[in-house]
N, C-alpha and C. Protein backbone atom coordinates (compact mmCIF):
# COMPACT_ATOMS: atom_id res chain seq x y z
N UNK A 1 -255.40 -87.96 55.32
CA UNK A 1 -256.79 -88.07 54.97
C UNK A 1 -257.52 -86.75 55.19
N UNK A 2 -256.85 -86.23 56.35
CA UNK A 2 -257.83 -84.83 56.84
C UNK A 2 -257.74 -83.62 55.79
N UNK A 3 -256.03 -83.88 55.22
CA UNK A 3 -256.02 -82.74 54.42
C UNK A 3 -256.87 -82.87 53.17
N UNK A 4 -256.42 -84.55 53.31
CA UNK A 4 -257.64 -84.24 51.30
C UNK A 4 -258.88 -84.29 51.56
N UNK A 5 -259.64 -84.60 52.34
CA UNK A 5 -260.88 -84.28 52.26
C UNK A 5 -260.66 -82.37 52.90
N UNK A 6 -259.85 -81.57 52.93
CA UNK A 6 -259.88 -80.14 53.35
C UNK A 6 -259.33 -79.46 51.81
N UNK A 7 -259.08 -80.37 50.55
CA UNK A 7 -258.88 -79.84 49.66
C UNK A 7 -259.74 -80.06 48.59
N UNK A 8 -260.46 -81.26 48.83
CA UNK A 8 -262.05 -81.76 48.26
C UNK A 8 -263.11 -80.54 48.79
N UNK A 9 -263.35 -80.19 49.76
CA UNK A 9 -263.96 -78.73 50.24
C UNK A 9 -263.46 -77.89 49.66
N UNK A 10 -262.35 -77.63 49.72
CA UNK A 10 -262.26 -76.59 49.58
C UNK A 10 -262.41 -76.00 47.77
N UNK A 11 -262.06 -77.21 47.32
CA UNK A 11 -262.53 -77.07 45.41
C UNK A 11 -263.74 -76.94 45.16
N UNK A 12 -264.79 -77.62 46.07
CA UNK A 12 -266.00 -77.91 45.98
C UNK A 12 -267.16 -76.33 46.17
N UNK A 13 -265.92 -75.67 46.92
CA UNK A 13 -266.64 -74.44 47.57
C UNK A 13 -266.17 -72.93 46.52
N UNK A 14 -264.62 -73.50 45.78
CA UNK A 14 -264.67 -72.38 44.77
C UNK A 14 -265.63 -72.75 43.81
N UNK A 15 -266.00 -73.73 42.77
CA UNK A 15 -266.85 -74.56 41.78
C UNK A 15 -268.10 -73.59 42.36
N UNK A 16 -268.67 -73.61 43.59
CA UNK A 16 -269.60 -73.19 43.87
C UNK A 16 -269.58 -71.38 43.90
N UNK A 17 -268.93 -71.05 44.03
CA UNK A 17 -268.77 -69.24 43.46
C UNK A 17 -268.39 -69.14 42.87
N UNK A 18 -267.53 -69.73 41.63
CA UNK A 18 -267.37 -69.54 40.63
C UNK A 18 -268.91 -69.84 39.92
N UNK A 19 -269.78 -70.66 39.72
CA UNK A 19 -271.05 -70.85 39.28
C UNK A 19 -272.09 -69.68 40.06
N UNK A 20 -271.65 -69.39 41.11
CA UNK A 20 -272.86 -68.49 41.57
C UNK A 20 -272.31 -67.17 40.86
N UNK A 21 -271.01 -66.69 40.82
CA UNK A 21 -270.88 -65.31 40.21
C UNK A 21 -271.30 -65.29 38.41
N UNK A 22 -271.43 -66.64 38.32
CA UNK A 22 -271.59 -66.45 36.57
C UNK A 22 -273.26 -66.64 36.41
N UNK A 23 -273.90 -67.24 37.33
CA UNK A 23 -275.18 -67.00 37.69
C UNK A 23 -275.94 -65.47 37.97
N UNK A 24 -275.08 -64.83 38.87
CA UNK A 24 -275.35 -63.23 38.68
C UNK A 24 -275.08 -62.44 37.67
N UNK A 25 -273.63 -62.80 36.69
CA UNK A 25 -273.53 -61.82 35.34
C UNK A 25 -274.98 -62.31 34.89
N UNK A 26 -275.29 -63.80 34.89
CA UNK A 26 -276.10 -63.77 33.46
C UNK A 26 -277.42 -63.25 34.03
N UNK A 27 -277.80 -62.99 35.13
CA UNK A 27 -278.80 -62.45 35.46
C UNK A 27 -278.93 -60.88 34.86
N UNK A 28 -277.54 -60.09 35.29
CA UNK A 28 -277.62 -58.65 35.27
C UNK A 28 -277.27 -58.27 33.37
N UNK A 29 -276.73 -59.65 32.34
CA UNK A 29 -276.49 -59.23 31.63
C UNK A 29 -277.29 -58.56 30.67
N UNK A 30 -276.77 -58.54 29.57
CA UNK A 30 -278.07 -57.89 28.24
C UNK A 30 -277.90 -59.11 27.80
N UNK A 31 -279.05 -59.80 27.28
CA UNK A 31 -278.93 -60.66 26.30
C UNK A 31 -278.36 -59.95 24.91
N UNK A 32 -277.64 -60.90 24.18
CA UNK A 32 -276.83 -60.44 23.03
C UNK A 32 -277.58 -61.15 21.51
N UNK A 33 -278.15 -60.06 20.64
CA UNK A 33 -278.21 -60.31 18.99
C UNK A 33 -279.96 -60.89 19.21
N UNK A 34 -280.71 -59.87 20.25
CA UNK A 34 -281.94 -60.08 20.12
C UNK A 34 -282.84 -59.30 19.08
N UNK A 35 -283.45 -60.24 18.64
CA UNK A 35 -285.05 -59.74 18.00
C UNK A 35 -284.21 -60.42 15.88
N UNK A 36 -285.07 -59.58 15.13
CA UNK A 36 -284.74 -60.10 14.08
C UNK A 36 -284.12 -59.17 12.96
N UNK A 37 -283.19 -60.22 12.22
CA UNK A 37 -282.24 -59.62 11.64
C UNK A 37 -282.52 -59.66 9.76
N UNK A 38 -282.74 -58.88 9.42
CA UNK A 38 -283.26 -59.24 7.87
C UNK A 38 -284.20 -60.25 7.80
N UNK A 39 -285.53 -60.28 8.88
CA UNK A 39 -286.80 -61.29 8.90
C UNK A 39 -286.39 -62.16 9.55
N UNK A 40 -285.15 -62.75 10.24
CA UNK A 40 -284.80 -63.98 10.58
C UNK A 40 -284.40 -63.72 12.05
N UNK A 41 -284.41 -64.58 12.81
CA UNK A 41 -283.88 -64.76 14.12
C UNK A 41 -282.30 -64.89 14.20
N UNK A 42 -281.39 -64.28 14.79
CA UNK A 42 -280.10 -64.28 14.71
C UNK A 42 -279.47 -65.73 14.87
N UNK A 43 -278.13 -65.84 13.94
CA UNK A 43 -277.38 -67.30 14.01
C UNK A 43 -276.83 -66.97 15.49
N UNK A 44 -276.33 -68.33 15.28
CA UNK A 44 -276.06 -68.63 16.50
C UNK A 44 -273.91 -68.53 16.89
N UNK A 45 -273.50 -67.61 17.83
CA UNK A 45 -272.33 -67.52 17.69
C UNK A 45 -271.76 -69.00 17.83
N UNK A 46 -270.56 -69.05 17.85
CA UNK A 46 -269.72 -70.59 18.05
C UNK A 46 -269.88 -70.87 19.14
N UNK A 47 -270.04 -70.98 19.88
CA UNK A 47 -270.38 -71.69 21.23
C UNK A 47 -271.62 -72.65 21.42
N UNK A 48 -271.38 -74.01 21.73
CA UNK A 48 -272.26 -74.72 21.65
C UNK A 48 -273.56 -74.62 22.90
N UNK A 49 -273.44 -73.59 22.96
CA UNK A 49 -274.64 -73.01 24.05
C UNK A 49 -276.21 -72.67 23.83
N UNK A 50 -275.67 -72.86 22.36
CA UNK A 50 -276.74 -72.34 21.24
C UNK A 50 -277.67 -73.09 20.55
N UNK A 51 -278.89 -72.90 19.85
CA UNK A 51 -279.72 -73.49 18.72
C UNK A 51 -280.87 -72.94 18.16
N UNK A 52 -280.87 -72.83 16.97
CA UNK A 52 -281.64 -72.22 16.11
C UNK A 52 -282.48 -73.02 14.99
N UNK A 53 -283.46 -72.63 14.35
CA UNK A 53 -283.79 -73.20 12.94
C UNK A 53 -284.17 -72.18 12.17
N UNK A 54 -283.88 -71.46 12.34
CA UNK A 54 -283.95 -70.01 11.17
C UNK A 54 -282.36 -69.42 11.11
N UNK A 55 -281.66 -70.49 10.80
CA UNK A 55 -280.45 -70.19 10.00
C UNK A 55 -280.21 -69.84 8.56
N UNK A 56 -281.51 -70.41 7.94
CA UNK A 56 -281.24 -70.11 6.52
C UNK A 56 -280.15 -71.49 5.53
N UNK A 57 -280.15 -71.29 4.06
CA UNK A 57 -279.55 -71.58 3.93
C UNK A 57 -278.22 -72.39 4.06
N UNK A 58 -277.50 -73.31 4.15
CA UNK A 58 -275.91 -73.80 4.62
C UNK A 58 -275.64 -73.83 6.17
N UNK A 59 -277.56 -73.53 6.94
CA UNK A 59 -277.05 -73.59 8.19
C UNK A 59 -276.33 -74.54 9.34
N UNK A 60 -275.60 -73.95 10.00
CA UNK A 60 -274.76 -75.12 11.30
C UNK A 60 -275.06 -75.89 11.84
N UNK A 61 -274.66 -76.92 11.42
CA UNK A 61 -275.48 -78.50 11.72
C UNK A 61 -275.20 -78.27 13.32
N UNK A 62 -274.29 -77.51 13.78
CA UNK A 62 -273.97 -78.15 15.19
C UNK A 62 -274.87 -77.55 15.85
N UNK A 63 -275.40 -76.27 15.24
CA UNK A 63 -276.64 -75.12 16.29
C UNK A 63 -277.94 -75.66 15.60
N UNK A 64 -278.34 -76.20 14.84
CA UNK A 64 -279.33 -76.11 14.02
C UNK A 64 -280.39 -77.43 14.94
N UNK A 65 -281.35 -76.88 14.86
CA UNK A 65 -283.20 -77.61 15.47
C UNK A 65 -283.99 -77.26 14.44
N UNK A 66 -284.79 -78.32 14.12
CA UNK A 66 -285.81 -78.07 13.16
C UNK A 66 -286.89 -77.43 13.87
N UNK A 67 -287.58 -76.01 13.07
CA UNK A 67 -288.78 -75.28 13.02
C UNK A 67 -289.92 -76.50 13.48
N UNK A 68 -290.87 -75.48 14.61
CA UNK A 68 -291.84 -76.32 14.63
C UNK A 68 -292.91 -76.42 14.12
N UNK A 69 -293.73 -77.23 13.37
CA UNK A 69 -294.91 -77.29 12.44
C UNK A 69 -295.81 -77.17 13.62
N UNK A 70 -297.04 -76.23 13.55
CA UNK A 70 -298.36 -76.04 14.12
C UNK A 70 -299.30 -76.26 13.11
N UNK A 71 -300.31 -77.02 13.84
CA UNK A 71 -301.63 -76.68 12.98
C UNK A 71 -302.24 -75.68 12.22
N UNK A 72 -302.92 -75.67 11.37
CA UNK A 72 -303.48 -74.45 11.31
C UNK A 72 -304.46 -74.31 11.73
N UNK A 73 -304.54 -72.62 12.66
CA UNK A 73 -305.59 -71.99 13.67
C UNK A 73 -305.48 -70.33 13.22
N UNK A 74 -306.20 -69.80 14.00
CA UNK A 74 -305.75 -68.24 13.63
C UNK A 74 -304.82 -67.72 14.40
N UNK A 75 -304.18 -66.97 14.18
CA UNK A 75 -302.82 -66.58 14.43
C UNK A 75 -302.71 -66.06 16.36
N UNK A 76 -304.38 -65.71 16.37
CA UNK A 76 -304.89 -65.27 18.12
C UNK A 76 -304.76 -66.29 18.38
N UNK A 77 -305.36 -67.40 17.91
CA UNK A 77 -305.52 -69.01 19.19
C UNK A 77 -304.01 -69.22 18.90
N UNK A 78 -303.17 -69.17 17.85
CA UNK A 78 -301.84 -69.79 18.01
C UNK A 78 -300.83 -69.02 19.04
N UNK A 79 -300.83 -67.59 18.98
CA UNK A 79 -299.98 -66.96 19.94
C UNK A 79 -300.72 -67.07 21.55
N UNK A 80 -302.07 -67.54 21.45
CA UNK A 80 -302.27 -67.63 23.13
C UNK A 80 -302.04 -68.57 22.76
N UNK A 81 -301.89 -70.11 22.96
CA UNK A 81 -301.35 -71.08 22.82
C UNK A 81 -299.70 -71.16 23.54
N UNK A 82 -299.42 -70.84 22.20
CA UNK A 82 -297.83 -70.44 22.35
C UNK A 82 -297.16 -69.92 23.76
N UNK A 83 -297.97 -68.62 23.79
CA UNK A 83 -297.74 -68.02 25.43
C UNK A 83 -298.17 -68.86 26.30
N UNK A 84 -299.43 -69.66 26.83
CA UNK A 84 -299.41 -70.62 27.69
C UNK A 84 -298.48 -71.44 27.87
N UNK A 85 -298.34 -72.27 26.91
CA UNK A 85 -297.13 -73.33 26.86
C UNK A 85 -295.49 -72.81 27.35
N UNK A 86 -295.57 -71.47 27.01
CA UNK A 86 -294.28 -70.97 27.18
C UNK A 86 -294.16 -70.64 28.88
N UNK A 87 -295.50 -69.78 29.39
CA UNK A 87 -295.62 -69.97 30.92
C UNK A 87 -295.32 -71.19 31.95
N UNK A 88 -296.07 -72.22 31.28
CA UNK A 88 -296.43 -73.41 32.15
C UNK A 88 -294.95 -74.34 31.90
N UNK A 89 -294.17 -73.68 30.63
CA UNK A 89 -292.65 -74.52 31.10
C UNK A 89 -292.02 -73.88 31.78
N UNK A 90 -292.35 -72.72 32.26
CA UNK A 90 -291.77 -71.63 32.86
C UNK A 90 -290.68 -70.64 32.53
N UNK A 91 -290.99 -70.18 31.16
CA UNK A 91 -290.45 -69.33 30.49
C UNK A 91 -291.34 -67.72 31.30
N UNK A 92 -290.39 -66.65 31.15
CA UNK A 92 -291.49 -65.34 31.12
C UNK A 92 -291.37 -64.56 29.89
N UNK A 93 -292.23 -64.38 29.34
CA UNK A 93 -292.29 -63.24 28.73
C UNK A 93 -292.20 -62.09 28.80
N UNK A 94 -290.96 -61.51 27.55
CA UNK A 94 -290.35 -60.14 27.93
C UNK A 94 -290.90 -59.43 26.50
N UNK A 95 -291.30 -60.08 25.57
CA UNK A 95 -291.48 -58.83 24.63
C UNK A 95 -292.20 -60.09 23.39
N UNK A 96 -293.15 -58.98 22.67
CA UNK A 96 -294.05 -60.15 22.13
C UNK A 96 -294.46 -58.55 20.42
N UNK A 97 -293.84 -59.49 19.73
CA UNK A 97 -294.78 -58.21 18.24
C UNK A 97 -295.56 -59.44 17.65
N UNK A 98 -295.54 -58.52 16.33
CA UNK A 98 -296.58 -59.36 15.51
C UNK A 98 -296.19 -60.84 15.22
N UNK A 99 -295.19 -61.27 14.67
CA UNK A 99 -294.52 -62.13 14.84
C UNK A 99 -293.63 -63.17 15.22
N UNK A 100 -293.16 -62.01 16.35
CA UNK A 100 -291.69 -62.27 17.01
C UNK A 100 -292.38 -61.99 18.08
N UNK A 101 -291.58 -63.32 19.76
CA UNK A 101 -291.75 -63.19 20.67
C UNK A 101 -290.21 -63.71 21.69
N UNK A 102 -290.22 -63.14 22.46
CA UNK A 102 -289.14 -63.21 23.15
C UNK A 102 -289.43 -63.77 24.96
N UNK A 103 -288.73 -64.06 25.24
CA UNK A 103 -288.89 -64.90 26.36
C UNK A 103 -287.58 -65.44 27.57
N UNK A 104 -287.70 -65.60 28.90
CA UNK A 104 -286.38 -65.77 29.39
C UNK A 104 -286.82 -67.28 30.13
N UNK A 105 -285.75 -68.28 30.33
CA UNK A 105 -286.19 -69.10 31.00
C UNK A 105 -284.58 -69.04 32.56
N UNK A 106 -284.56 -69.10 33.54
CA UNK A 106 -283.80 -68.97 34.74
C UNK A 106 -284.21 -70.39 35.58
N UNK A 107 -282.23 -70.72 35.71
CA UNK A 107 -282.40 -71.80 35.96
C UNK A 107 -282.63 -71.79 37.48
N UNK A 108 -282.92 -73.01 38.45
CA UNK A 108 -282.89 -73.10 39.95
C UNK A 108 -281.73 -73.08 40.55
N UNK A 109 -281.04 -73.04 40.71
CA UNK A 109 -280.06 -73.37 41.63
C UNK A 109 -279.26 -72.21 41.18
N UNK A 110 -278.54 -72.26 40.13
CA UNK A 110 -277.67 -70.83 40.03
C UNK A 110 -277.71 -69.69 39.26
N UNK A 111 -279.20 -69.46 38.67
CA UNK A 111 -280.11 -68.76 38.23
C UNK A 111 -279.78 -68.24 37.07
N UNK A 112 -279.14 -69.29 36.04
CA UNK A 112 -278.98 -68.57 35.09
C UNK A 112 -279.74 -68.47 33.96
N UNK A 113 -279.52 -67.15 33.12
CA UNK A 113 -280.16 -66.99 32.60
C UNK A 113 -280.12 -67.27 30.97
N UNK A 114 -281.40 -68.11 30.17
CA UNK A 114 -281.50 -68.27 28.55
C UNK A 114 -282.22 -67.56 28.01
N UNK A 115 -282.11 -67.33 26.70
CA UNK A 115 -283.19 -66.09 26.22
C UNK A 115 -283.51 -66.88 24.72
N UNK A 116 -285.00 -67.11 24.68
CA UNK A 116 -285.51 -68.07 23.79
C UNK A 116 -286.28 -66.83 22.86
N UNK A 117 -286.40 -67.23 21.36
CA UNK A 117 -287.32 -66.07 21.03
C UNK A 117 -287.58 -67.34 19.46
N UNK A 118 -289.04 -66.73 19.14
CA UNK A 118 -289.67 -67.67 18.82
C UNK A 118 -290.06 -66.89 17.47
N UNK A 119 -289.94 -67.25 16.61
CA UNK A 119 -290.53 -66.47 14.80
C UNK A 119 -291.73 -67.29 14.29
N UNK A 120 -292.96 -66.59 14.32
CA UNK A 120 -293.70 -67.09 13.66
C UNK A 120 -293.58 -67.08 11.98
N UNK A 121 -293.63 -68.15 10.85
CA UNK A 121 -293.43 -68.30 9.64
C UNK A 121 -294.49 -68.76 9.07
N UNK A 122 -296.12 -68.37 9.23
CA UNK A 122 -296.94 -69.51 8.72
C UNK A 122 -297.35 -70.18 9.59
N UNK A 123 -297.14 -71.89 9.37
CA UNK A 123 -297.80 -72.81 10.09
C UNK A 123 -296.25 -73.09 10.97
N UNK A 124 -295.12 -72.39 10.39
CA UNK A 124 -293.65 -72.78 10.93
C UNK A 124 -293.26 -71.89 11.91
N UNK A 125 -292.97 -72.40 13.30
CA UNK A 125 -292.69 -71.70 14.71
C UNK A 125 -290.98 -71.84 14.40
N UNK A 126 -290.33 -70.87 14.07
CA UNK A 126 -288.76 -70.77 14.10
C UNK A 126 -288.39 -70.86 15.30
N UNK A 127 -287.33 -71.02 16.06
CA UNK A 127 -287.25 -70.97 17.44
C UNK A 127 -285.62 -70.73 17.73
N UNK A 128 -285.15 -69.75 18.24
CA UNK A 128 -283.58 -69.59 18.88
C UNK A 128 -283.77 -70.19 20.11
N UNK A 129 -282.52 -70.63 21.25
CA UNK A 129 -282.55 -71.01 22.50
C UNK A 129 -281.14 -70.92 22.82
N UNK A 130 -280.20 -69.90 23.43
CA UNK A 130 -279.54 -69.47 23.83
C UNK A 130 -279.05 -69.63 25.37
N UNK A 131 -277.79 -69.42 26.07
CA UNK A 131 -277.07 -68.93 27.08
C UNK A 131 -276.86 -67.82 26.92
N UNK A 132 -276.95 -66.91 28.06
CA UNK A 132 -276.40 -65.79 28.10
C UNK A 132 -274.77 -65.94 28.54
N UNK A 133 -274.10 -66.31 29.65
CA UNK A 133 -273.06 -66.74 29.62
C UNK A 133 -272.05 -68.32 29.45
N UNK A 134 -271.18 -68.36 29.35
CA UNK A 134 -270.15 -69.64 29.51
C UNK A 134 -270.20 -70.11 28.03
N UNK A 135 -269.39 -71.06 28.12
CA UNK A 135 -269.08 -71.77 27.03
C UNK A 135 -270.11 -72.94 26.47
N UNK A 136 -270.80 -73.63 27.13
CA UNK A 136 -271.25 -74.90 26.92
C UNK A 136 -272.37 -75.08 27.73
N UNK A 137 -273.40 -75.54 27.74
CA UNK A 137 -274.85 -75.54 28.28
C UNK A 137 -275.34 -76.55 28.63
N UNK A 138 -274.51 -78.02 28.39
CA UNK A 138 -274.65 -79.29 28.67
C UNK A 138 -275.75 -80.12 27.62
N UNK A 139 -276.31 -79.28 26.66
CA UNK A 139 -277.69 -79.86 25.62
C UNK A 139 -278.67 -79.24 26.23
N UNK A 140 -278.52 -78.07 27.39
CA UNK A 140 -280.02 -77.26 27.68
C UNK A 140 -280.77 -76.75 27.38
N UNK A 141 -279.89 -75.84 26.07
CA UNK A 141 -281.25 -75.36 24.99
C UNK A 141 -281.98 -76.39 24.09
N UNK A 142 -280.98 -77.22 23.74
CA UNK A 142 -281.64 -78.19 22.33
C UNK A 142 -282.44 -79.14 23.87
N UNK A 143 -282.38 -79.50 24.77
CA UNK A 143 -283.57 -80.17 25.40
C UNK A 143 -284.51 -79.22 25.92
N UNK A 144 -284.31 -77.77 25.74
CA UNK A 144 -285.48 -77.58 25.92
C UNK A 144 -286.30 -76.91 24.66
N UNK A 145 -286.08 -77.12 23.55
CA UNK A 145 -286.38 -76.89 22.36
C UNK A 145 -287.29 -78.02 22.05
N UNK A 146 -286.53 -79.07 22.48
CA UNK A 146 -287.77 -80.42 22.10
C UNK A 146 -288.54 -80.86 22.89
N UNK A 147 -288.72 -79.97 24.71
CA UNK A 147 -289.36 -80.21 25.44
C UNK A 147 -290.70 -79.42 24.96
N UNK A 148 -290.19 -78.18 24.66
CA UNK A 148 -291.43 -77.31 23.81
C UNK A 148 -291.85 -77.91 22.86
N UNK A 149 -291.24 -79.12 21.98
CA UNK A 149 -291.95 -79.07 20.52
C UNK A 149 -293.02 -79.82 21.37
N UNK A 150 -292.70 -81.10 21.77
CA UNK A 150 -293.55 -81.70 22.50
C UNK A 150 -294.89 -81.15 23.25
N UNK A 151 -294.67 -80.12 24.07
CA UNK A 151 -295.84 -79.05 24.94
C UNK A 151 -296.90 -78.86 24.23
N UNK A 152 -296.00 -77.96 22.70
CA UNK A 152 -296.71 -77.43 21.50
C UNK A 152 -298.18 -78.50 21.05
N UNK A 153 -297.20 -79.87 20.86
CA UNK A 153 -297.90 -81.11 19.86
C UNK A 153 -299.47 -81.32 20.88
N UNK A 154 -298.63 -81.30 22.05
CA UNK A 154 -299.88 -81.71 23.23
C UNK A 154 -300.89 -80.27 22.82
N UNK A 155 -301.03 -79.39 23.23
CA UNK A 155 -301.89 -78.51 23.27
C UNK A 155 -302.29 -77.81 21.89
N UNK A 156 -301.94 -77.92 20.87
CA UNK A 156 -302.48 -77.92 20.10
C UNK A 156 -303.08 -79.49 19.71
N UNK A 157 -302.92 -80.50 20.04
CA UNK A 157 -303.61 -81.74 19.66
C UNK A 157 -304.86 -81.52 20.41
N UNK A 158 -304.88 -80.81 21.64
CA UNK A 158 -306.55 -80.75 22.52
C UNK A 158 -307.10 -79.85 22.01
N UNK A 159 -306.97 -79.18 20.59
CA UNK A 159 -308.08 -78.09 20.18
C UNK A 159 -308.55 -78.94 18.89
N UNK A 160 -308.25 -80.53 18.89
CA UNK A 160 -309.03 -80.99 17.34
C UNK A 160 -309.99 -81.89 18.26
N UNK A 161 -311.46 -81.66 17.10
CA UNK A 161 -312.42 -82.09 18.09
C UNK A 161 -312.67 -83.73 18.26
């Protein structure tokens, strides 16, 4: 009994540095295939870590989130908007143009890091949501893609009078 619970530890304790060292690459890494590529936000490589809606065309059902519809406002109330909502889920903002905004969200416990970047199209918010490392993300970007659409719906619903 003593040994298997000394081999239950002891798995329990690599699992745990193995997740903390992949927690530090993705901290120190570069995010990969940022900003935009011929007007569009970059596809998404094969790894289901990923999701996009500015795929274009024949895009990958398996990465693919639908664009989010905003009201129409002026493009100032929509990007402060946008940036609030993106704060208060606790995204930070790393880089913001006319259209295109970029953003990191870091998780608690083993701090890793996603890199979300957002295309304005009109009244259509394109949106990537990425891992920086591993294979598989458990549905973290696509739940937090629809945690934002949701944020979005709320705070833009409190600016109709």
């Amino acid at each position: 009994m003593t040994r298997m619970l000394s081999s239950i530890v002891t798995l329990v304790a690599v699992v745990v540095v193995i997740f903390a060292v992949l927690g530090w690459w993705s901290a120190r890494s570069a995010p990969a295939a940022l900003g935009l590529v011929n007007g569009r936000l970059a596809a998404c490589d094969a790894a289901p870590h990923c999701v996009c809606s500015d795929a274009g065309e024949g895009g990958d059902s398996t990465h693919a989130v639908a664009a989010i519809v905003l009201p129409t406002v002026d493009d100032t109330t929509r990007w402060r908007i946008v940036r609030e909502v993106l704060a208060a889920s606790g995204g930070t903002l790393n880089r913001e143009e006319q259209s295109y905004l970029h953003a990191t969200y870091t998780s608690r416990l083993f701090r890793f890091v996603d890199d979300l970047e957002l295309r304005m199209d009109g009244a259509q918010l394109h949106i990537r949501s990425t891992s920086r490392v591993g294979y598989s993300d458990l549905g973290a970007n696509r739940q937090r893609v629809e945690d934002l659409r949701a944020r979005f719906n709320t705070a833009f619903a409190q600016l109709k009078p």
